[in-house]
Protein backbone atom coordinates (compact mmCIF):
# COMPACT_ATOMS: atom_id res chain seq x y z
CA UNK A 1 153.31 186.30 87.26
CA UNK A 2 150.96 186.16 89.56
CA UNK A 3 151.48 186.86 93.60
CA UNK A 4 153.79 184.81 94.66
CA UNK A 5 152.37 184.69 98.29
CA UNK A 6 149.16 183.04 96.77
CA UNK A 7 149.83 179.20 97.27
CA UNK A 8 148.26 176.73 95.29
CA UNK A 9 145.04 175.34 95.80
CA UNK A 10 145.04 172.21 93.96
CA UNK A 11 143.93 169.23 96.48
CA UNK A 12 141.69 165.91 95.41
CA UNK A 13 138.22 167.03 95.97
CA UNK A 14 139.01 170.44 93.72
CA UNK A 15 140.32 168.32 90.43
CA UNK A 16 137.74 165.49 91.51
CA UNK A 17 135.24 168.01 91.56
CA UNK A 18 136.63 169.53 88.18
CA UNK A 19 137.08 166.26 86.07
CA UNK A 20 133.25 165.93 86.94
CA UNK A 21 131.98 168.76 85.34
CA UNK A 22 134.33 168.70 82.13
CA UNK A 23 133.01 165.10 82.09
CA UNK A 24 129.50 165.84 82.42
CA UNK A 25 129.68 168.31 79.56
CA UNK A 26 131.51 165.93 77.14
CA UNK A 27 128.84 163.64 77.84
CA UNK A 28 125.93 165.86 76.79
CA UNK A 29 127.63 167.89 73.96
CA UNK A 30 128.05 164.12 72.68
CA UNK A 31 125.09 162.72 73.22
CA UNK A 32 123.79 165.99 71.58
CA UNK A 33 125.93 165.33 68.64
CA UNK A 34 124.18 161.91 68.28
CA UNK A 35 121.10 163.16 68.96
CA UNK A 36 121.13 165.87 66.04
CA UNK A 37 122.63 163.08 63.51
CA UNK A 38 125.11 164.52 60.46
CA UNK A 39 124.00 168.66 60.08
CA UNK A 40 125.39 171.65 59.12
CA UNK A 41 126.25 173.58 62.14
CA UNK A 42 124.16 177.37 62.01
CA UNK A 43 125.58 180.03 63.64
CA UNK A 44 122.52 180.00 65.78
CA UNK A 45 123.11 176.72 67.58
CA UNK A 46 126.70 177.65 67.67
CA UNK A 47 126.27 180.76 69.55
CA UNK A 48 123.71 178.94 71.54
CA UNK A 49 126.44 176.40 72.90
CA UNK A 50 129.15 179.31 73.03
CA UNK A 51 126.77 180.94 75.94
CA UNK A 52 126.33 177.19 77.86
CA UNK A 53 130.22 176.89 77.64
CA UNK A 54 130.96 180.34 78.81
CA UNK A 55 128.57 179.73 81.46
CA UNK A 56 129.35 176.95 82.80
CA UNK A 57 132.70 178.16 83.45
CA UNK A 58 131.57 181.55 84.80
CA UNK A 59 129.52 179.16 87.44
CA UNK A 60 132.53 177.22 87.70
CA UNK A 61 134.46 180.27 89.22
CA UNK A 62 131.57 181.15 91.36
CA UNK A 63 131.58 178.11 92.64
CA UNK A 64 135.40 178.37 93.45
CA UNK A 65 135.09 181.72 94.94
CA UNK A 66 132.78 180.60 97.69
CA UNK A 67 134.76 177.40 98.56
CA UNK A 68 137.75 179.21 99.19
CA UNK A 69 136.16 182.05 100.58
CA UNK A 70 134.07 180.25 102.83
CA UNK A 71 137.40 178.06 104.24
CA UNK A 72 139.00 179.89 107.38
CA UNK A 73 142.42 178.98 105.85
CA UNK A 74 141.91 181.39 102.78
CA UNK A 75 138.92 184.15 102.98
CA UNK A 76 137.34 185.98 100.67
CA UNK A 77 140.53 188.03 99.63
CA UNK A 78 142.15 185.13 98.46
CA UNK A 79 139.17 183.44 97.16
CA UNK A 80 138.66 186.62 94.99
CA UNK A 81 142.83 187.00 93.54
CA UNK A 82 142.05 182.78 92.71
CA UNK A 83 138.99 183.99 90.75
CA UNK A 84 140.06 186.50 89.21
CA UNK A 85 143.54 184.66 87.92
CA UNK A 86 141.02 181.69 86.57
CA UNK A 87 139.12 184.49 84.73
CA UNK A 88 142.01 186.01 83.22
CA UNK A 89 143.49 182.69 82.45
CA UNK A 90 140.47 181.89 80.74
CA UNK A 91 139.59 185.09 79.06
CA UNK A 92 143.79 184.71 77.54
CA UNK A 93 143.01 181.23 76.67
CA UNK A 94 140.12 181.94 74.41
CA UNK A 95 141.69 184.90 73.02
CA UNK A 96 144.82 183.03 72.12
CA UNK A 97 142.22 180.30 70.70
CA UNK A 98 140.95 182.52 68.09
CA UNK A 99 144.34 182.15 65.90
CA UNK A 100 144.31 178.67 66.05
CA UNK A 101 140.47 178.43 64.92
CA UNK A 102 141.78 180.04 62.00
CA UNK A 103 144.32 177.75 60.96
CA UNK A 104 141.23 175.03 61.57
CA UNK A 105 139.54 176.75 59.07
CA UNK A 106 142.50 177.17 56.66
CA UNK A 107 142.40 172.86 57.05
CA UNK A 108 138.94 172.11 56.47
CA UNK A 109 139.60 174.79 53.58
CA UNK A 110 142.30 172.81 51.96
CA UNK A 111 140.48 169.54 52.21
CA UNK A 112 137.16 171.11 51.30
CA UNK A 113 135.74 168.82 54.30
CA UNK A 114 131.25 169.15 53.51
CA UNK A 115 130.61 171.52 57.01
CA UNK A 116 128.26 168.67 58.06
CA UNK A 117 131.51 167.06 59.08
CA UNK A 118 133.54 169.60 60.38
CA UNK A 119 131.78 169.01 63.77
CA UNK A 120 132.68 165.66 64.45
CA UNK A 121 136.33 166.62 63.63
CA UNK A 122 136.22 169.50 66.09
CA UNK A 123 134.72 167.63 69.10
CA UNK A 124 137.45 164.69 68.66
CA UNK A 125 140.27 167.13 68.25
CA UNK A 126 138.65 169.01 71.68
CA UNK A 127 138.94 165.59 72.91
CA UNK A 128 142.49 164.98 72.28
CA UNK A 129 143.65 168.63 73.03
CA UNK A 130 142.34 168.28 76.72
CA UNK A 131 145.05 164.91 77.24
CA UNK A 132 147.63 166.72 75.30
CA UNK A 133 147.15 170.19 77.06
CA UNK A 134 147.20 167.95 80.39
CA UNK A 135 149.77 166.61 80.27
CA UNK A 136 151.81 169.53 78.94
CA UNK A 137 150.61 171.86 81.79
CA UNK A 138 151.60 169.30 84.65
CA UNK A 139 155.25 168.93 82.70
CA UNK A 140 155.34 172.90 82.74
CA UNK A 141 154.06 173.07 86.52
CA UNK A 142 157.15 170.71 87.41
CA UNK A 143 159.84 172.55 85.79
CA UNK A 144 158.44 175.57 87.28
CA UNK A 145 158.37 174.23 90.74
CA UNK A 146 161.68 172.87 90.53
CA UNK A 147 163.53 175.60 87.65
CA UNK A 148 161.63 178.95 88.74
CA UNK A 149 164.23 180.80 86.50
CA UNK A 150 162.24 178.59 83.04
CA UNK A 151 159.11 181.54 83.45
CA UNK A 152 161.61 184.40 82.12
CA UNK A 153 162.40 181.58 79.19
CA UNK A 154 158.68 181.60 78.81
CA UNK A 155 158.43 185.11 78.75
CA UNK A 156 161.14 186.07 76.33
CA UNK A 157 159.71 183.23 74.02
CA UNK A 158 155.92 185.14 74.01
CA UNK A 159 157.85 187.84 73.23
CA UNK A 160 159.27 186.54 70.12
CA UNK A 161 156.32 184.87 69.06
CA UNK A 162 154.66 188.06 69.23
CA UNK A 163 156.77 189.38 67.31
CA UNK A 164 157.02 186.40 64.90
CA UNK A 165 153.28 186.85 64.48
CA UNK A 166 153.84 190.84 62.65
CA UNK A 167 156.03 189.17 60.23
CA UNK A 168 154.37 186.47 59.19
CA UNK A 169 152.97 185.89 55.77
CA UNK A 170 149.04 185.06 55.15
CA UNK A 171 148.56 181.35 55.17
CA UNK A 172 145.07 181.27 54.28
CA UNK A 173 145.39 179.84 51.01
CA UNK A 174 146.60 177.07 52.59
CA UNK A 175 150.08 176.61 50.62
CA UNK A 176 152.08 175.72 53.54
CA UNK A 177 150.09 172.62 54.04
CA UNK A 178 150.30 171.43 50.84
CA UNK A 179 154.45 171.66 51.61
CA UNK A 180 153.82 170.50 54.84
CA UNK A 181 156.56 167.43 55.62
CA UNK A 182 154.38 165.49 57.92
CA UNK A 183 151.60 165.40 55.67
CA UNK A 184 153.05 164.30 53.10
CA UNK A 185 154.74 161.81 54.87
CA UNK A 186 151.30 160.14 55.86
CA UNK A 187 149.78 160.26 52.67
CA UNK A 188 152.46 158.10 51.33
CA UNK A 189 152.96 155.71 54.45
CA UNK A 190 149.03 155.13 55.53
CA UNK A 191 146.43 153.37 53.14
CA UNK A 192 144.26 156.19 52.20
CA UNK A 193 141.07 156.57 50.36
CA UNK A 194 140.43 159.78 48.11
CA UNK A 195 136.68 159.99 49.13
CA UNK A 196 135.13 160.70 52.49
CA UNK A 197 132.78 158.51 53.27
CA UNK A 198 130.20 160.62 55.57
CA UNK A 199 132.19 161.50 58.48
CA UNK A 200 134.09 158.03 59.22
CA UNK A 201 137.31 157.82 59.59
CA UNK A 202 137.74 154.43 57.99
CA UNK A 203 136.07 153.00 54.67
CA UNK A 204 136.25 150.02 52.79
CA UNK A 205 137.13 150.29 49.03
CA UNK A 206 137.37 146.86 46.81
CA UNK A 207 137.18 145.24 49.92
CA UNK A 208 140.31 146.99 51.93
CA UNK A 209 139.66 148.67 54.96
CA UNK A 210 141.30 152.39 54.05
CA UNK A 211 141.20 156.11 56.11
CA UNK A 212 139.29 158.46 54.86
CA UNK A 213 140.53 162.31 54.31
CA UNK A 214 138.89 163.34 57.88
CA UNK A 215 141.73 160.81 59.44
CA UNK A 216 144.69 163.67 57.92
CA UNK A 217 142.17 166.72 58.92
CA UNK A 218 141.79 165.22 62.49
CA UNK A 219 146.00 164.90 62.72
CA UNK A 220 146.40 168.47 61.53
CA UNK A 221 143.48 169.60 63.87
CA UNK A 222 145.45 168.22 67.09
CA UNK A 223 148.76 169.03 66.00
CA UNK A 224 148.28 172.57 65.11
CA UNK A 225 146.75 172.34 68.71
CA UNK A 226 149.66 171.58 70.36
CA UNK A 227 151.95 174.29 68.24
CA UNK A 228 149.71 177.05 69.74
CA UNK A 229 149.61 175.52 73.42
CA UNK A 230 153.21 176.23 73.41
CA UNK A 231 152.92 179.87 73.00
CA UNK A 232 149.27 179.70 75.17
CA UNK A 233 150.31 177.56 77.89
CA UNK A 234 153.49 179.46 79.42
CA UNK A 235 151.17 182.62 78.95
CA UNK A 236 148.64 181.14 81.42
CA UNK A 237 151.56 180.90 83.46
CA UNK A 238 152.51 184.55 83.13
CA UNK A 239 148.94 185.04 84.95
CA UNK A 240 149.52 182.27 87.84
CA UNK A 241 152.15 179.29 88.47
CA UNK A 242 149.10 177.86 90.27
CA UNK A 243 148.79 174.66 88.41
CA UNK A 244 144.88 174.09 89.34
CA UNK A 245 144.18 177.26 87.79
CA UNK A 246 146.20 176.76 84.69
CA UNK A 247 144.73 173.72 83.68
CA UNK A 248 141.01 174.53 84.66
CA UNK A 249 141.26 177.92 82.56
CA UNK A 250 142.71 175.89 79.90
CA UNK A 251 140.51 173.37 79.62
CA UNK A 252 137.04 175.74 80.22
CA UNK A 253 138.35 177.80 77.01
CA UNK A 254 138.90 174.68 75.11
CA UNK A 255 135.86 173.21 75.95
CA UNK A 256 133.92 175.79 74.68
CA UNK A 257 136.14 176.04 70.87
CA UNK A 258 134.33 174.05 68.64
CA UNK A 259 131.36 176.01 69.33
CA UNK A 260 133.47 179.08 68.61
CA UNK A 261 134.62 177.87 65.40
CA UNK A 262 130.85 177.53 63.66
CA UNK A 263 130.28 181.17 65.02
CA UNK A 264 133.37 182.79 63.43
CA UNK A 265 134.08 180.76 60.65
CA UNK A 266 131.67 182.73 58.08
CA UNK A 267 133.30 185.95 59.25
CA UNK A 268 137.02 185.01 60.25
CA UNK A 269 138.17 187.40 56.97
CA UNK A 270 136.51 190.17 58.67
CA UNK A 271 138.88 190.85 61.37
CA UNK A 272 142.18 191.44 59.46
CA UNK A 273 143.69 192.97 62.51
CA UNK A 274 142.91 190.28 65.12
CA UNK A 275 145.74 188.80 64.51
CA UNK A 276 147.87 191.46 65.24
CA UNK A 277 145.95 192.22 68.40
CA UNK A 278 146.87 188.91 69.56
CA UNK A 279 150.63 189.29 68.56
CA UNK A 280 150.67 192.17 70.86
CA UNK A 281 148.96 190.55 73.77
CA UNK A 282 151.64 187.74 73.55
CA UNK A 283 154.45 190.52 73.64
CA UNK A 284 152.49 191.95 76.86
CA UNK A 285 152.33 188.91 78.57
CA UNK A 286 155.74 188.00 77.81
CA UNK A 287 156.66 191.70 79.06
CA UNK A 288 155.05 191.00 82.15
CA UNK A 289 156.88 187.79 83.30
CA UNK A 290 159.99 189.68 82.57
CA UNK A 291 159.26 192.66 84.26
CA UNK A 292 159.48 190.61 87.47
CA UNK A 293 163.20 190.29 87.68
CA UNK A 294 163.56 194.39 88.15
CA UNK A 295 160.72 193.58 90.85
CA UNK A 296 157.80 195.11 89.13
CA UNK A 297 154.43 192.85 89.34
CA UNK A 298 151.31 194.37 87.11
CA UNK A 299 147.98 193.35 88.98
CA UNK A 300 146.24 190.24 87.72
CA UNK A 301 142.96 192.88 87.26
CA UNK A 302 144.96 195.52 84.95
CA UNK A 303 146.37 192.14 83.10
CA UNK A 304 142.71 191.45 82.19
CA UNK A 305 142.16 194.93 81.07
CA UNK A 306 144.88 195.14 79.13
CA UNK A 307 143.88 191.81 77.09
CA UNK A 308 139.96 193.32 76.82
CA UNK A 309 141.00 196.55 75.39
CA UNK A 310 143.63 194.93 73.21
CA UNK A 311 141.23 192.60 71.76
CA UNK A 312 138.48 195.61 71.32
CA UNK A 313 140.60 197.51 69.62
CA UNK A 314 141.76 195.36 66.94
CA UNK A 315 138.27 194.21 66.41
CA UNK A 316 136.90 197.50 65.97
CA UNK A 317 139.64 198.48 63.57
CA UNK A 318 138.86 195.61 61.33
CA UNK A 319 135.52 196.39 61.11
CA UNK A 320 135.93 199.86 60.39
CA UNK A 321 138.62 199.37 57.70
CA UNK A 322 135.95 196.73 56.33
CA UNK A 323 133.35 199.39 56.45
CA UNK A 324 135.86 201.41 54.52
């Protein structure tokens, strides 16, 4: 956890201020959307919007770092540990994110969605992820508030997912979806048409108005969404209980995931050992929140270090057992 001596800086003009920006940039990477019609995302434009998003949040920080540091109440001390728990928040976040964008590309897989739609899936499912994670995040900064003892339950279950994650079996052939309960379950209870039509969600077939496959994609999008904010979330909170922080480095690494997706998803089976880097920086996080009932607090700045080299190292390994 982070220092418990920090206190929260949360107030009206900071989320007012916040809810702004993340509006602002829904609003252009729509009206971009609309403007560039139904395409095939390259990896070029992808990367291109994977700097603006990365960007925008590293202004966003500097922009917190002088408002706090420039308020007599806080100083640049404080302003600095706030930073630097939003960055490491953020930089988890996005690391965590990279499993899930996998299992987003196991679902378009399965449904063989065209990649000029996958886009328009993504940006909703970014959509409803921010509510979702929302509202999550202020029901875990409640419980924490009022049940501090719920972090080391948060930190033995990254633990266990970390570990969950070694044993696992491959699911990119994407045979657990075809078992999948809920799935199933919708295909048989909703009026469905076999054919996308473009990238609508509703057709009309024989004159009945029916969903189209990207209506069961879009579903599977958000709820795989929320399975991996329960293992992200509580590790945001392993960095800081401070619930301004939690959801703003939340939402900045969301924001930027659909953008992430088109750059990755033409070399996702390169790194074979990501996954396993991630399982361990789950365990590590979930080590860390524990650690704190023998009174031992790791430093938000060797937290972040630990995640970078983590992530390095399993990267480079996959590459060099591709090169292999």
């Amino acid at each position: 956890m982070a220092n418990p001596a920090l206190p929260d800086i949360g107030s009206p003009m900071f989320y007012g201020i916040f809810s702004v920006v993340v509006v602002i940039m829904l609003a252009i990477d729509l009206l971009s959307l609309k403007k560039s019609g139904v395409h095939k995302v390259s990896v070029k434009e992808a990367m291109w919007w994977s700097v603006v998003w990365v960007t925008v949040s590293c202004l966003f920080a500097l922009w917190l770092y002088f408002e706090l540091a420039g308020n007599p109440i806080y100083g640049k001390k404080f302003a600095a540990e706030k930073v630097m728990e939003f960055l490491t928040g953020y930089v988890l976040e996005k690391s965590l994110s990279v499993d899930n964008l996998f299992v987003f590309l196991m679902i378009f897989s399965y449904f063989k969605v065209p990649p000029q739609y996958q886009h328009k899936v993504l940006l909703y499912g970014v959509l409803g992820a921010i509510i979702m994670r929302t509202v999550m995040i202020g029901i875990g900064a409640i419980l924490i508030r009022e049940y501090e003892w719920i972090l080391y339950i948060f930190g033995a279950f990254l633990i266990y997912s970390g570990f969950k994650i070694f044993t696992a079996k491959d699911e990119g052939d994407g045979e657990d979806l075809a078992k999948n309960a809920l799935l199933n379950w919708l295909r048989r209870r909703l009026p469905l048409s076999q054919h996308f039509n473009g990238e609508k969600f509703l057709t009309i077939e024989n004159g009945k108005r029916l969903f189209t496959p990207l209506v069961l994609v879009l579903i599977m999008v958000e709820l795989s969404d929320v399975v991996f904010a329960v293992d992200s979330i509580p590790a945001v909170f392993a960095v800081t209980t401070d619930p301004f922080i939690v959801l703003t480095s939340n939402i900045f690494a969301i924001l930027g995931l659909r953008a992430m997706y088109f750059v990755l998803a033409d070399i996702a089976d390169r790194f074979v050992y990501l996954k396993y880097g991630l399982a361990v920086i789950l365990i590590f996080i979930g080590a860390k929140m524990l650690l704190v009932m023998a009174g031992i607090h790791i430093p938000i700045a060797l937290s972040m270090a630990m995640v970078f080299m983590i992530l390095i190292v399993s990267i480079l390994a996959s590459l060099r057992k591709k090169v292999l």
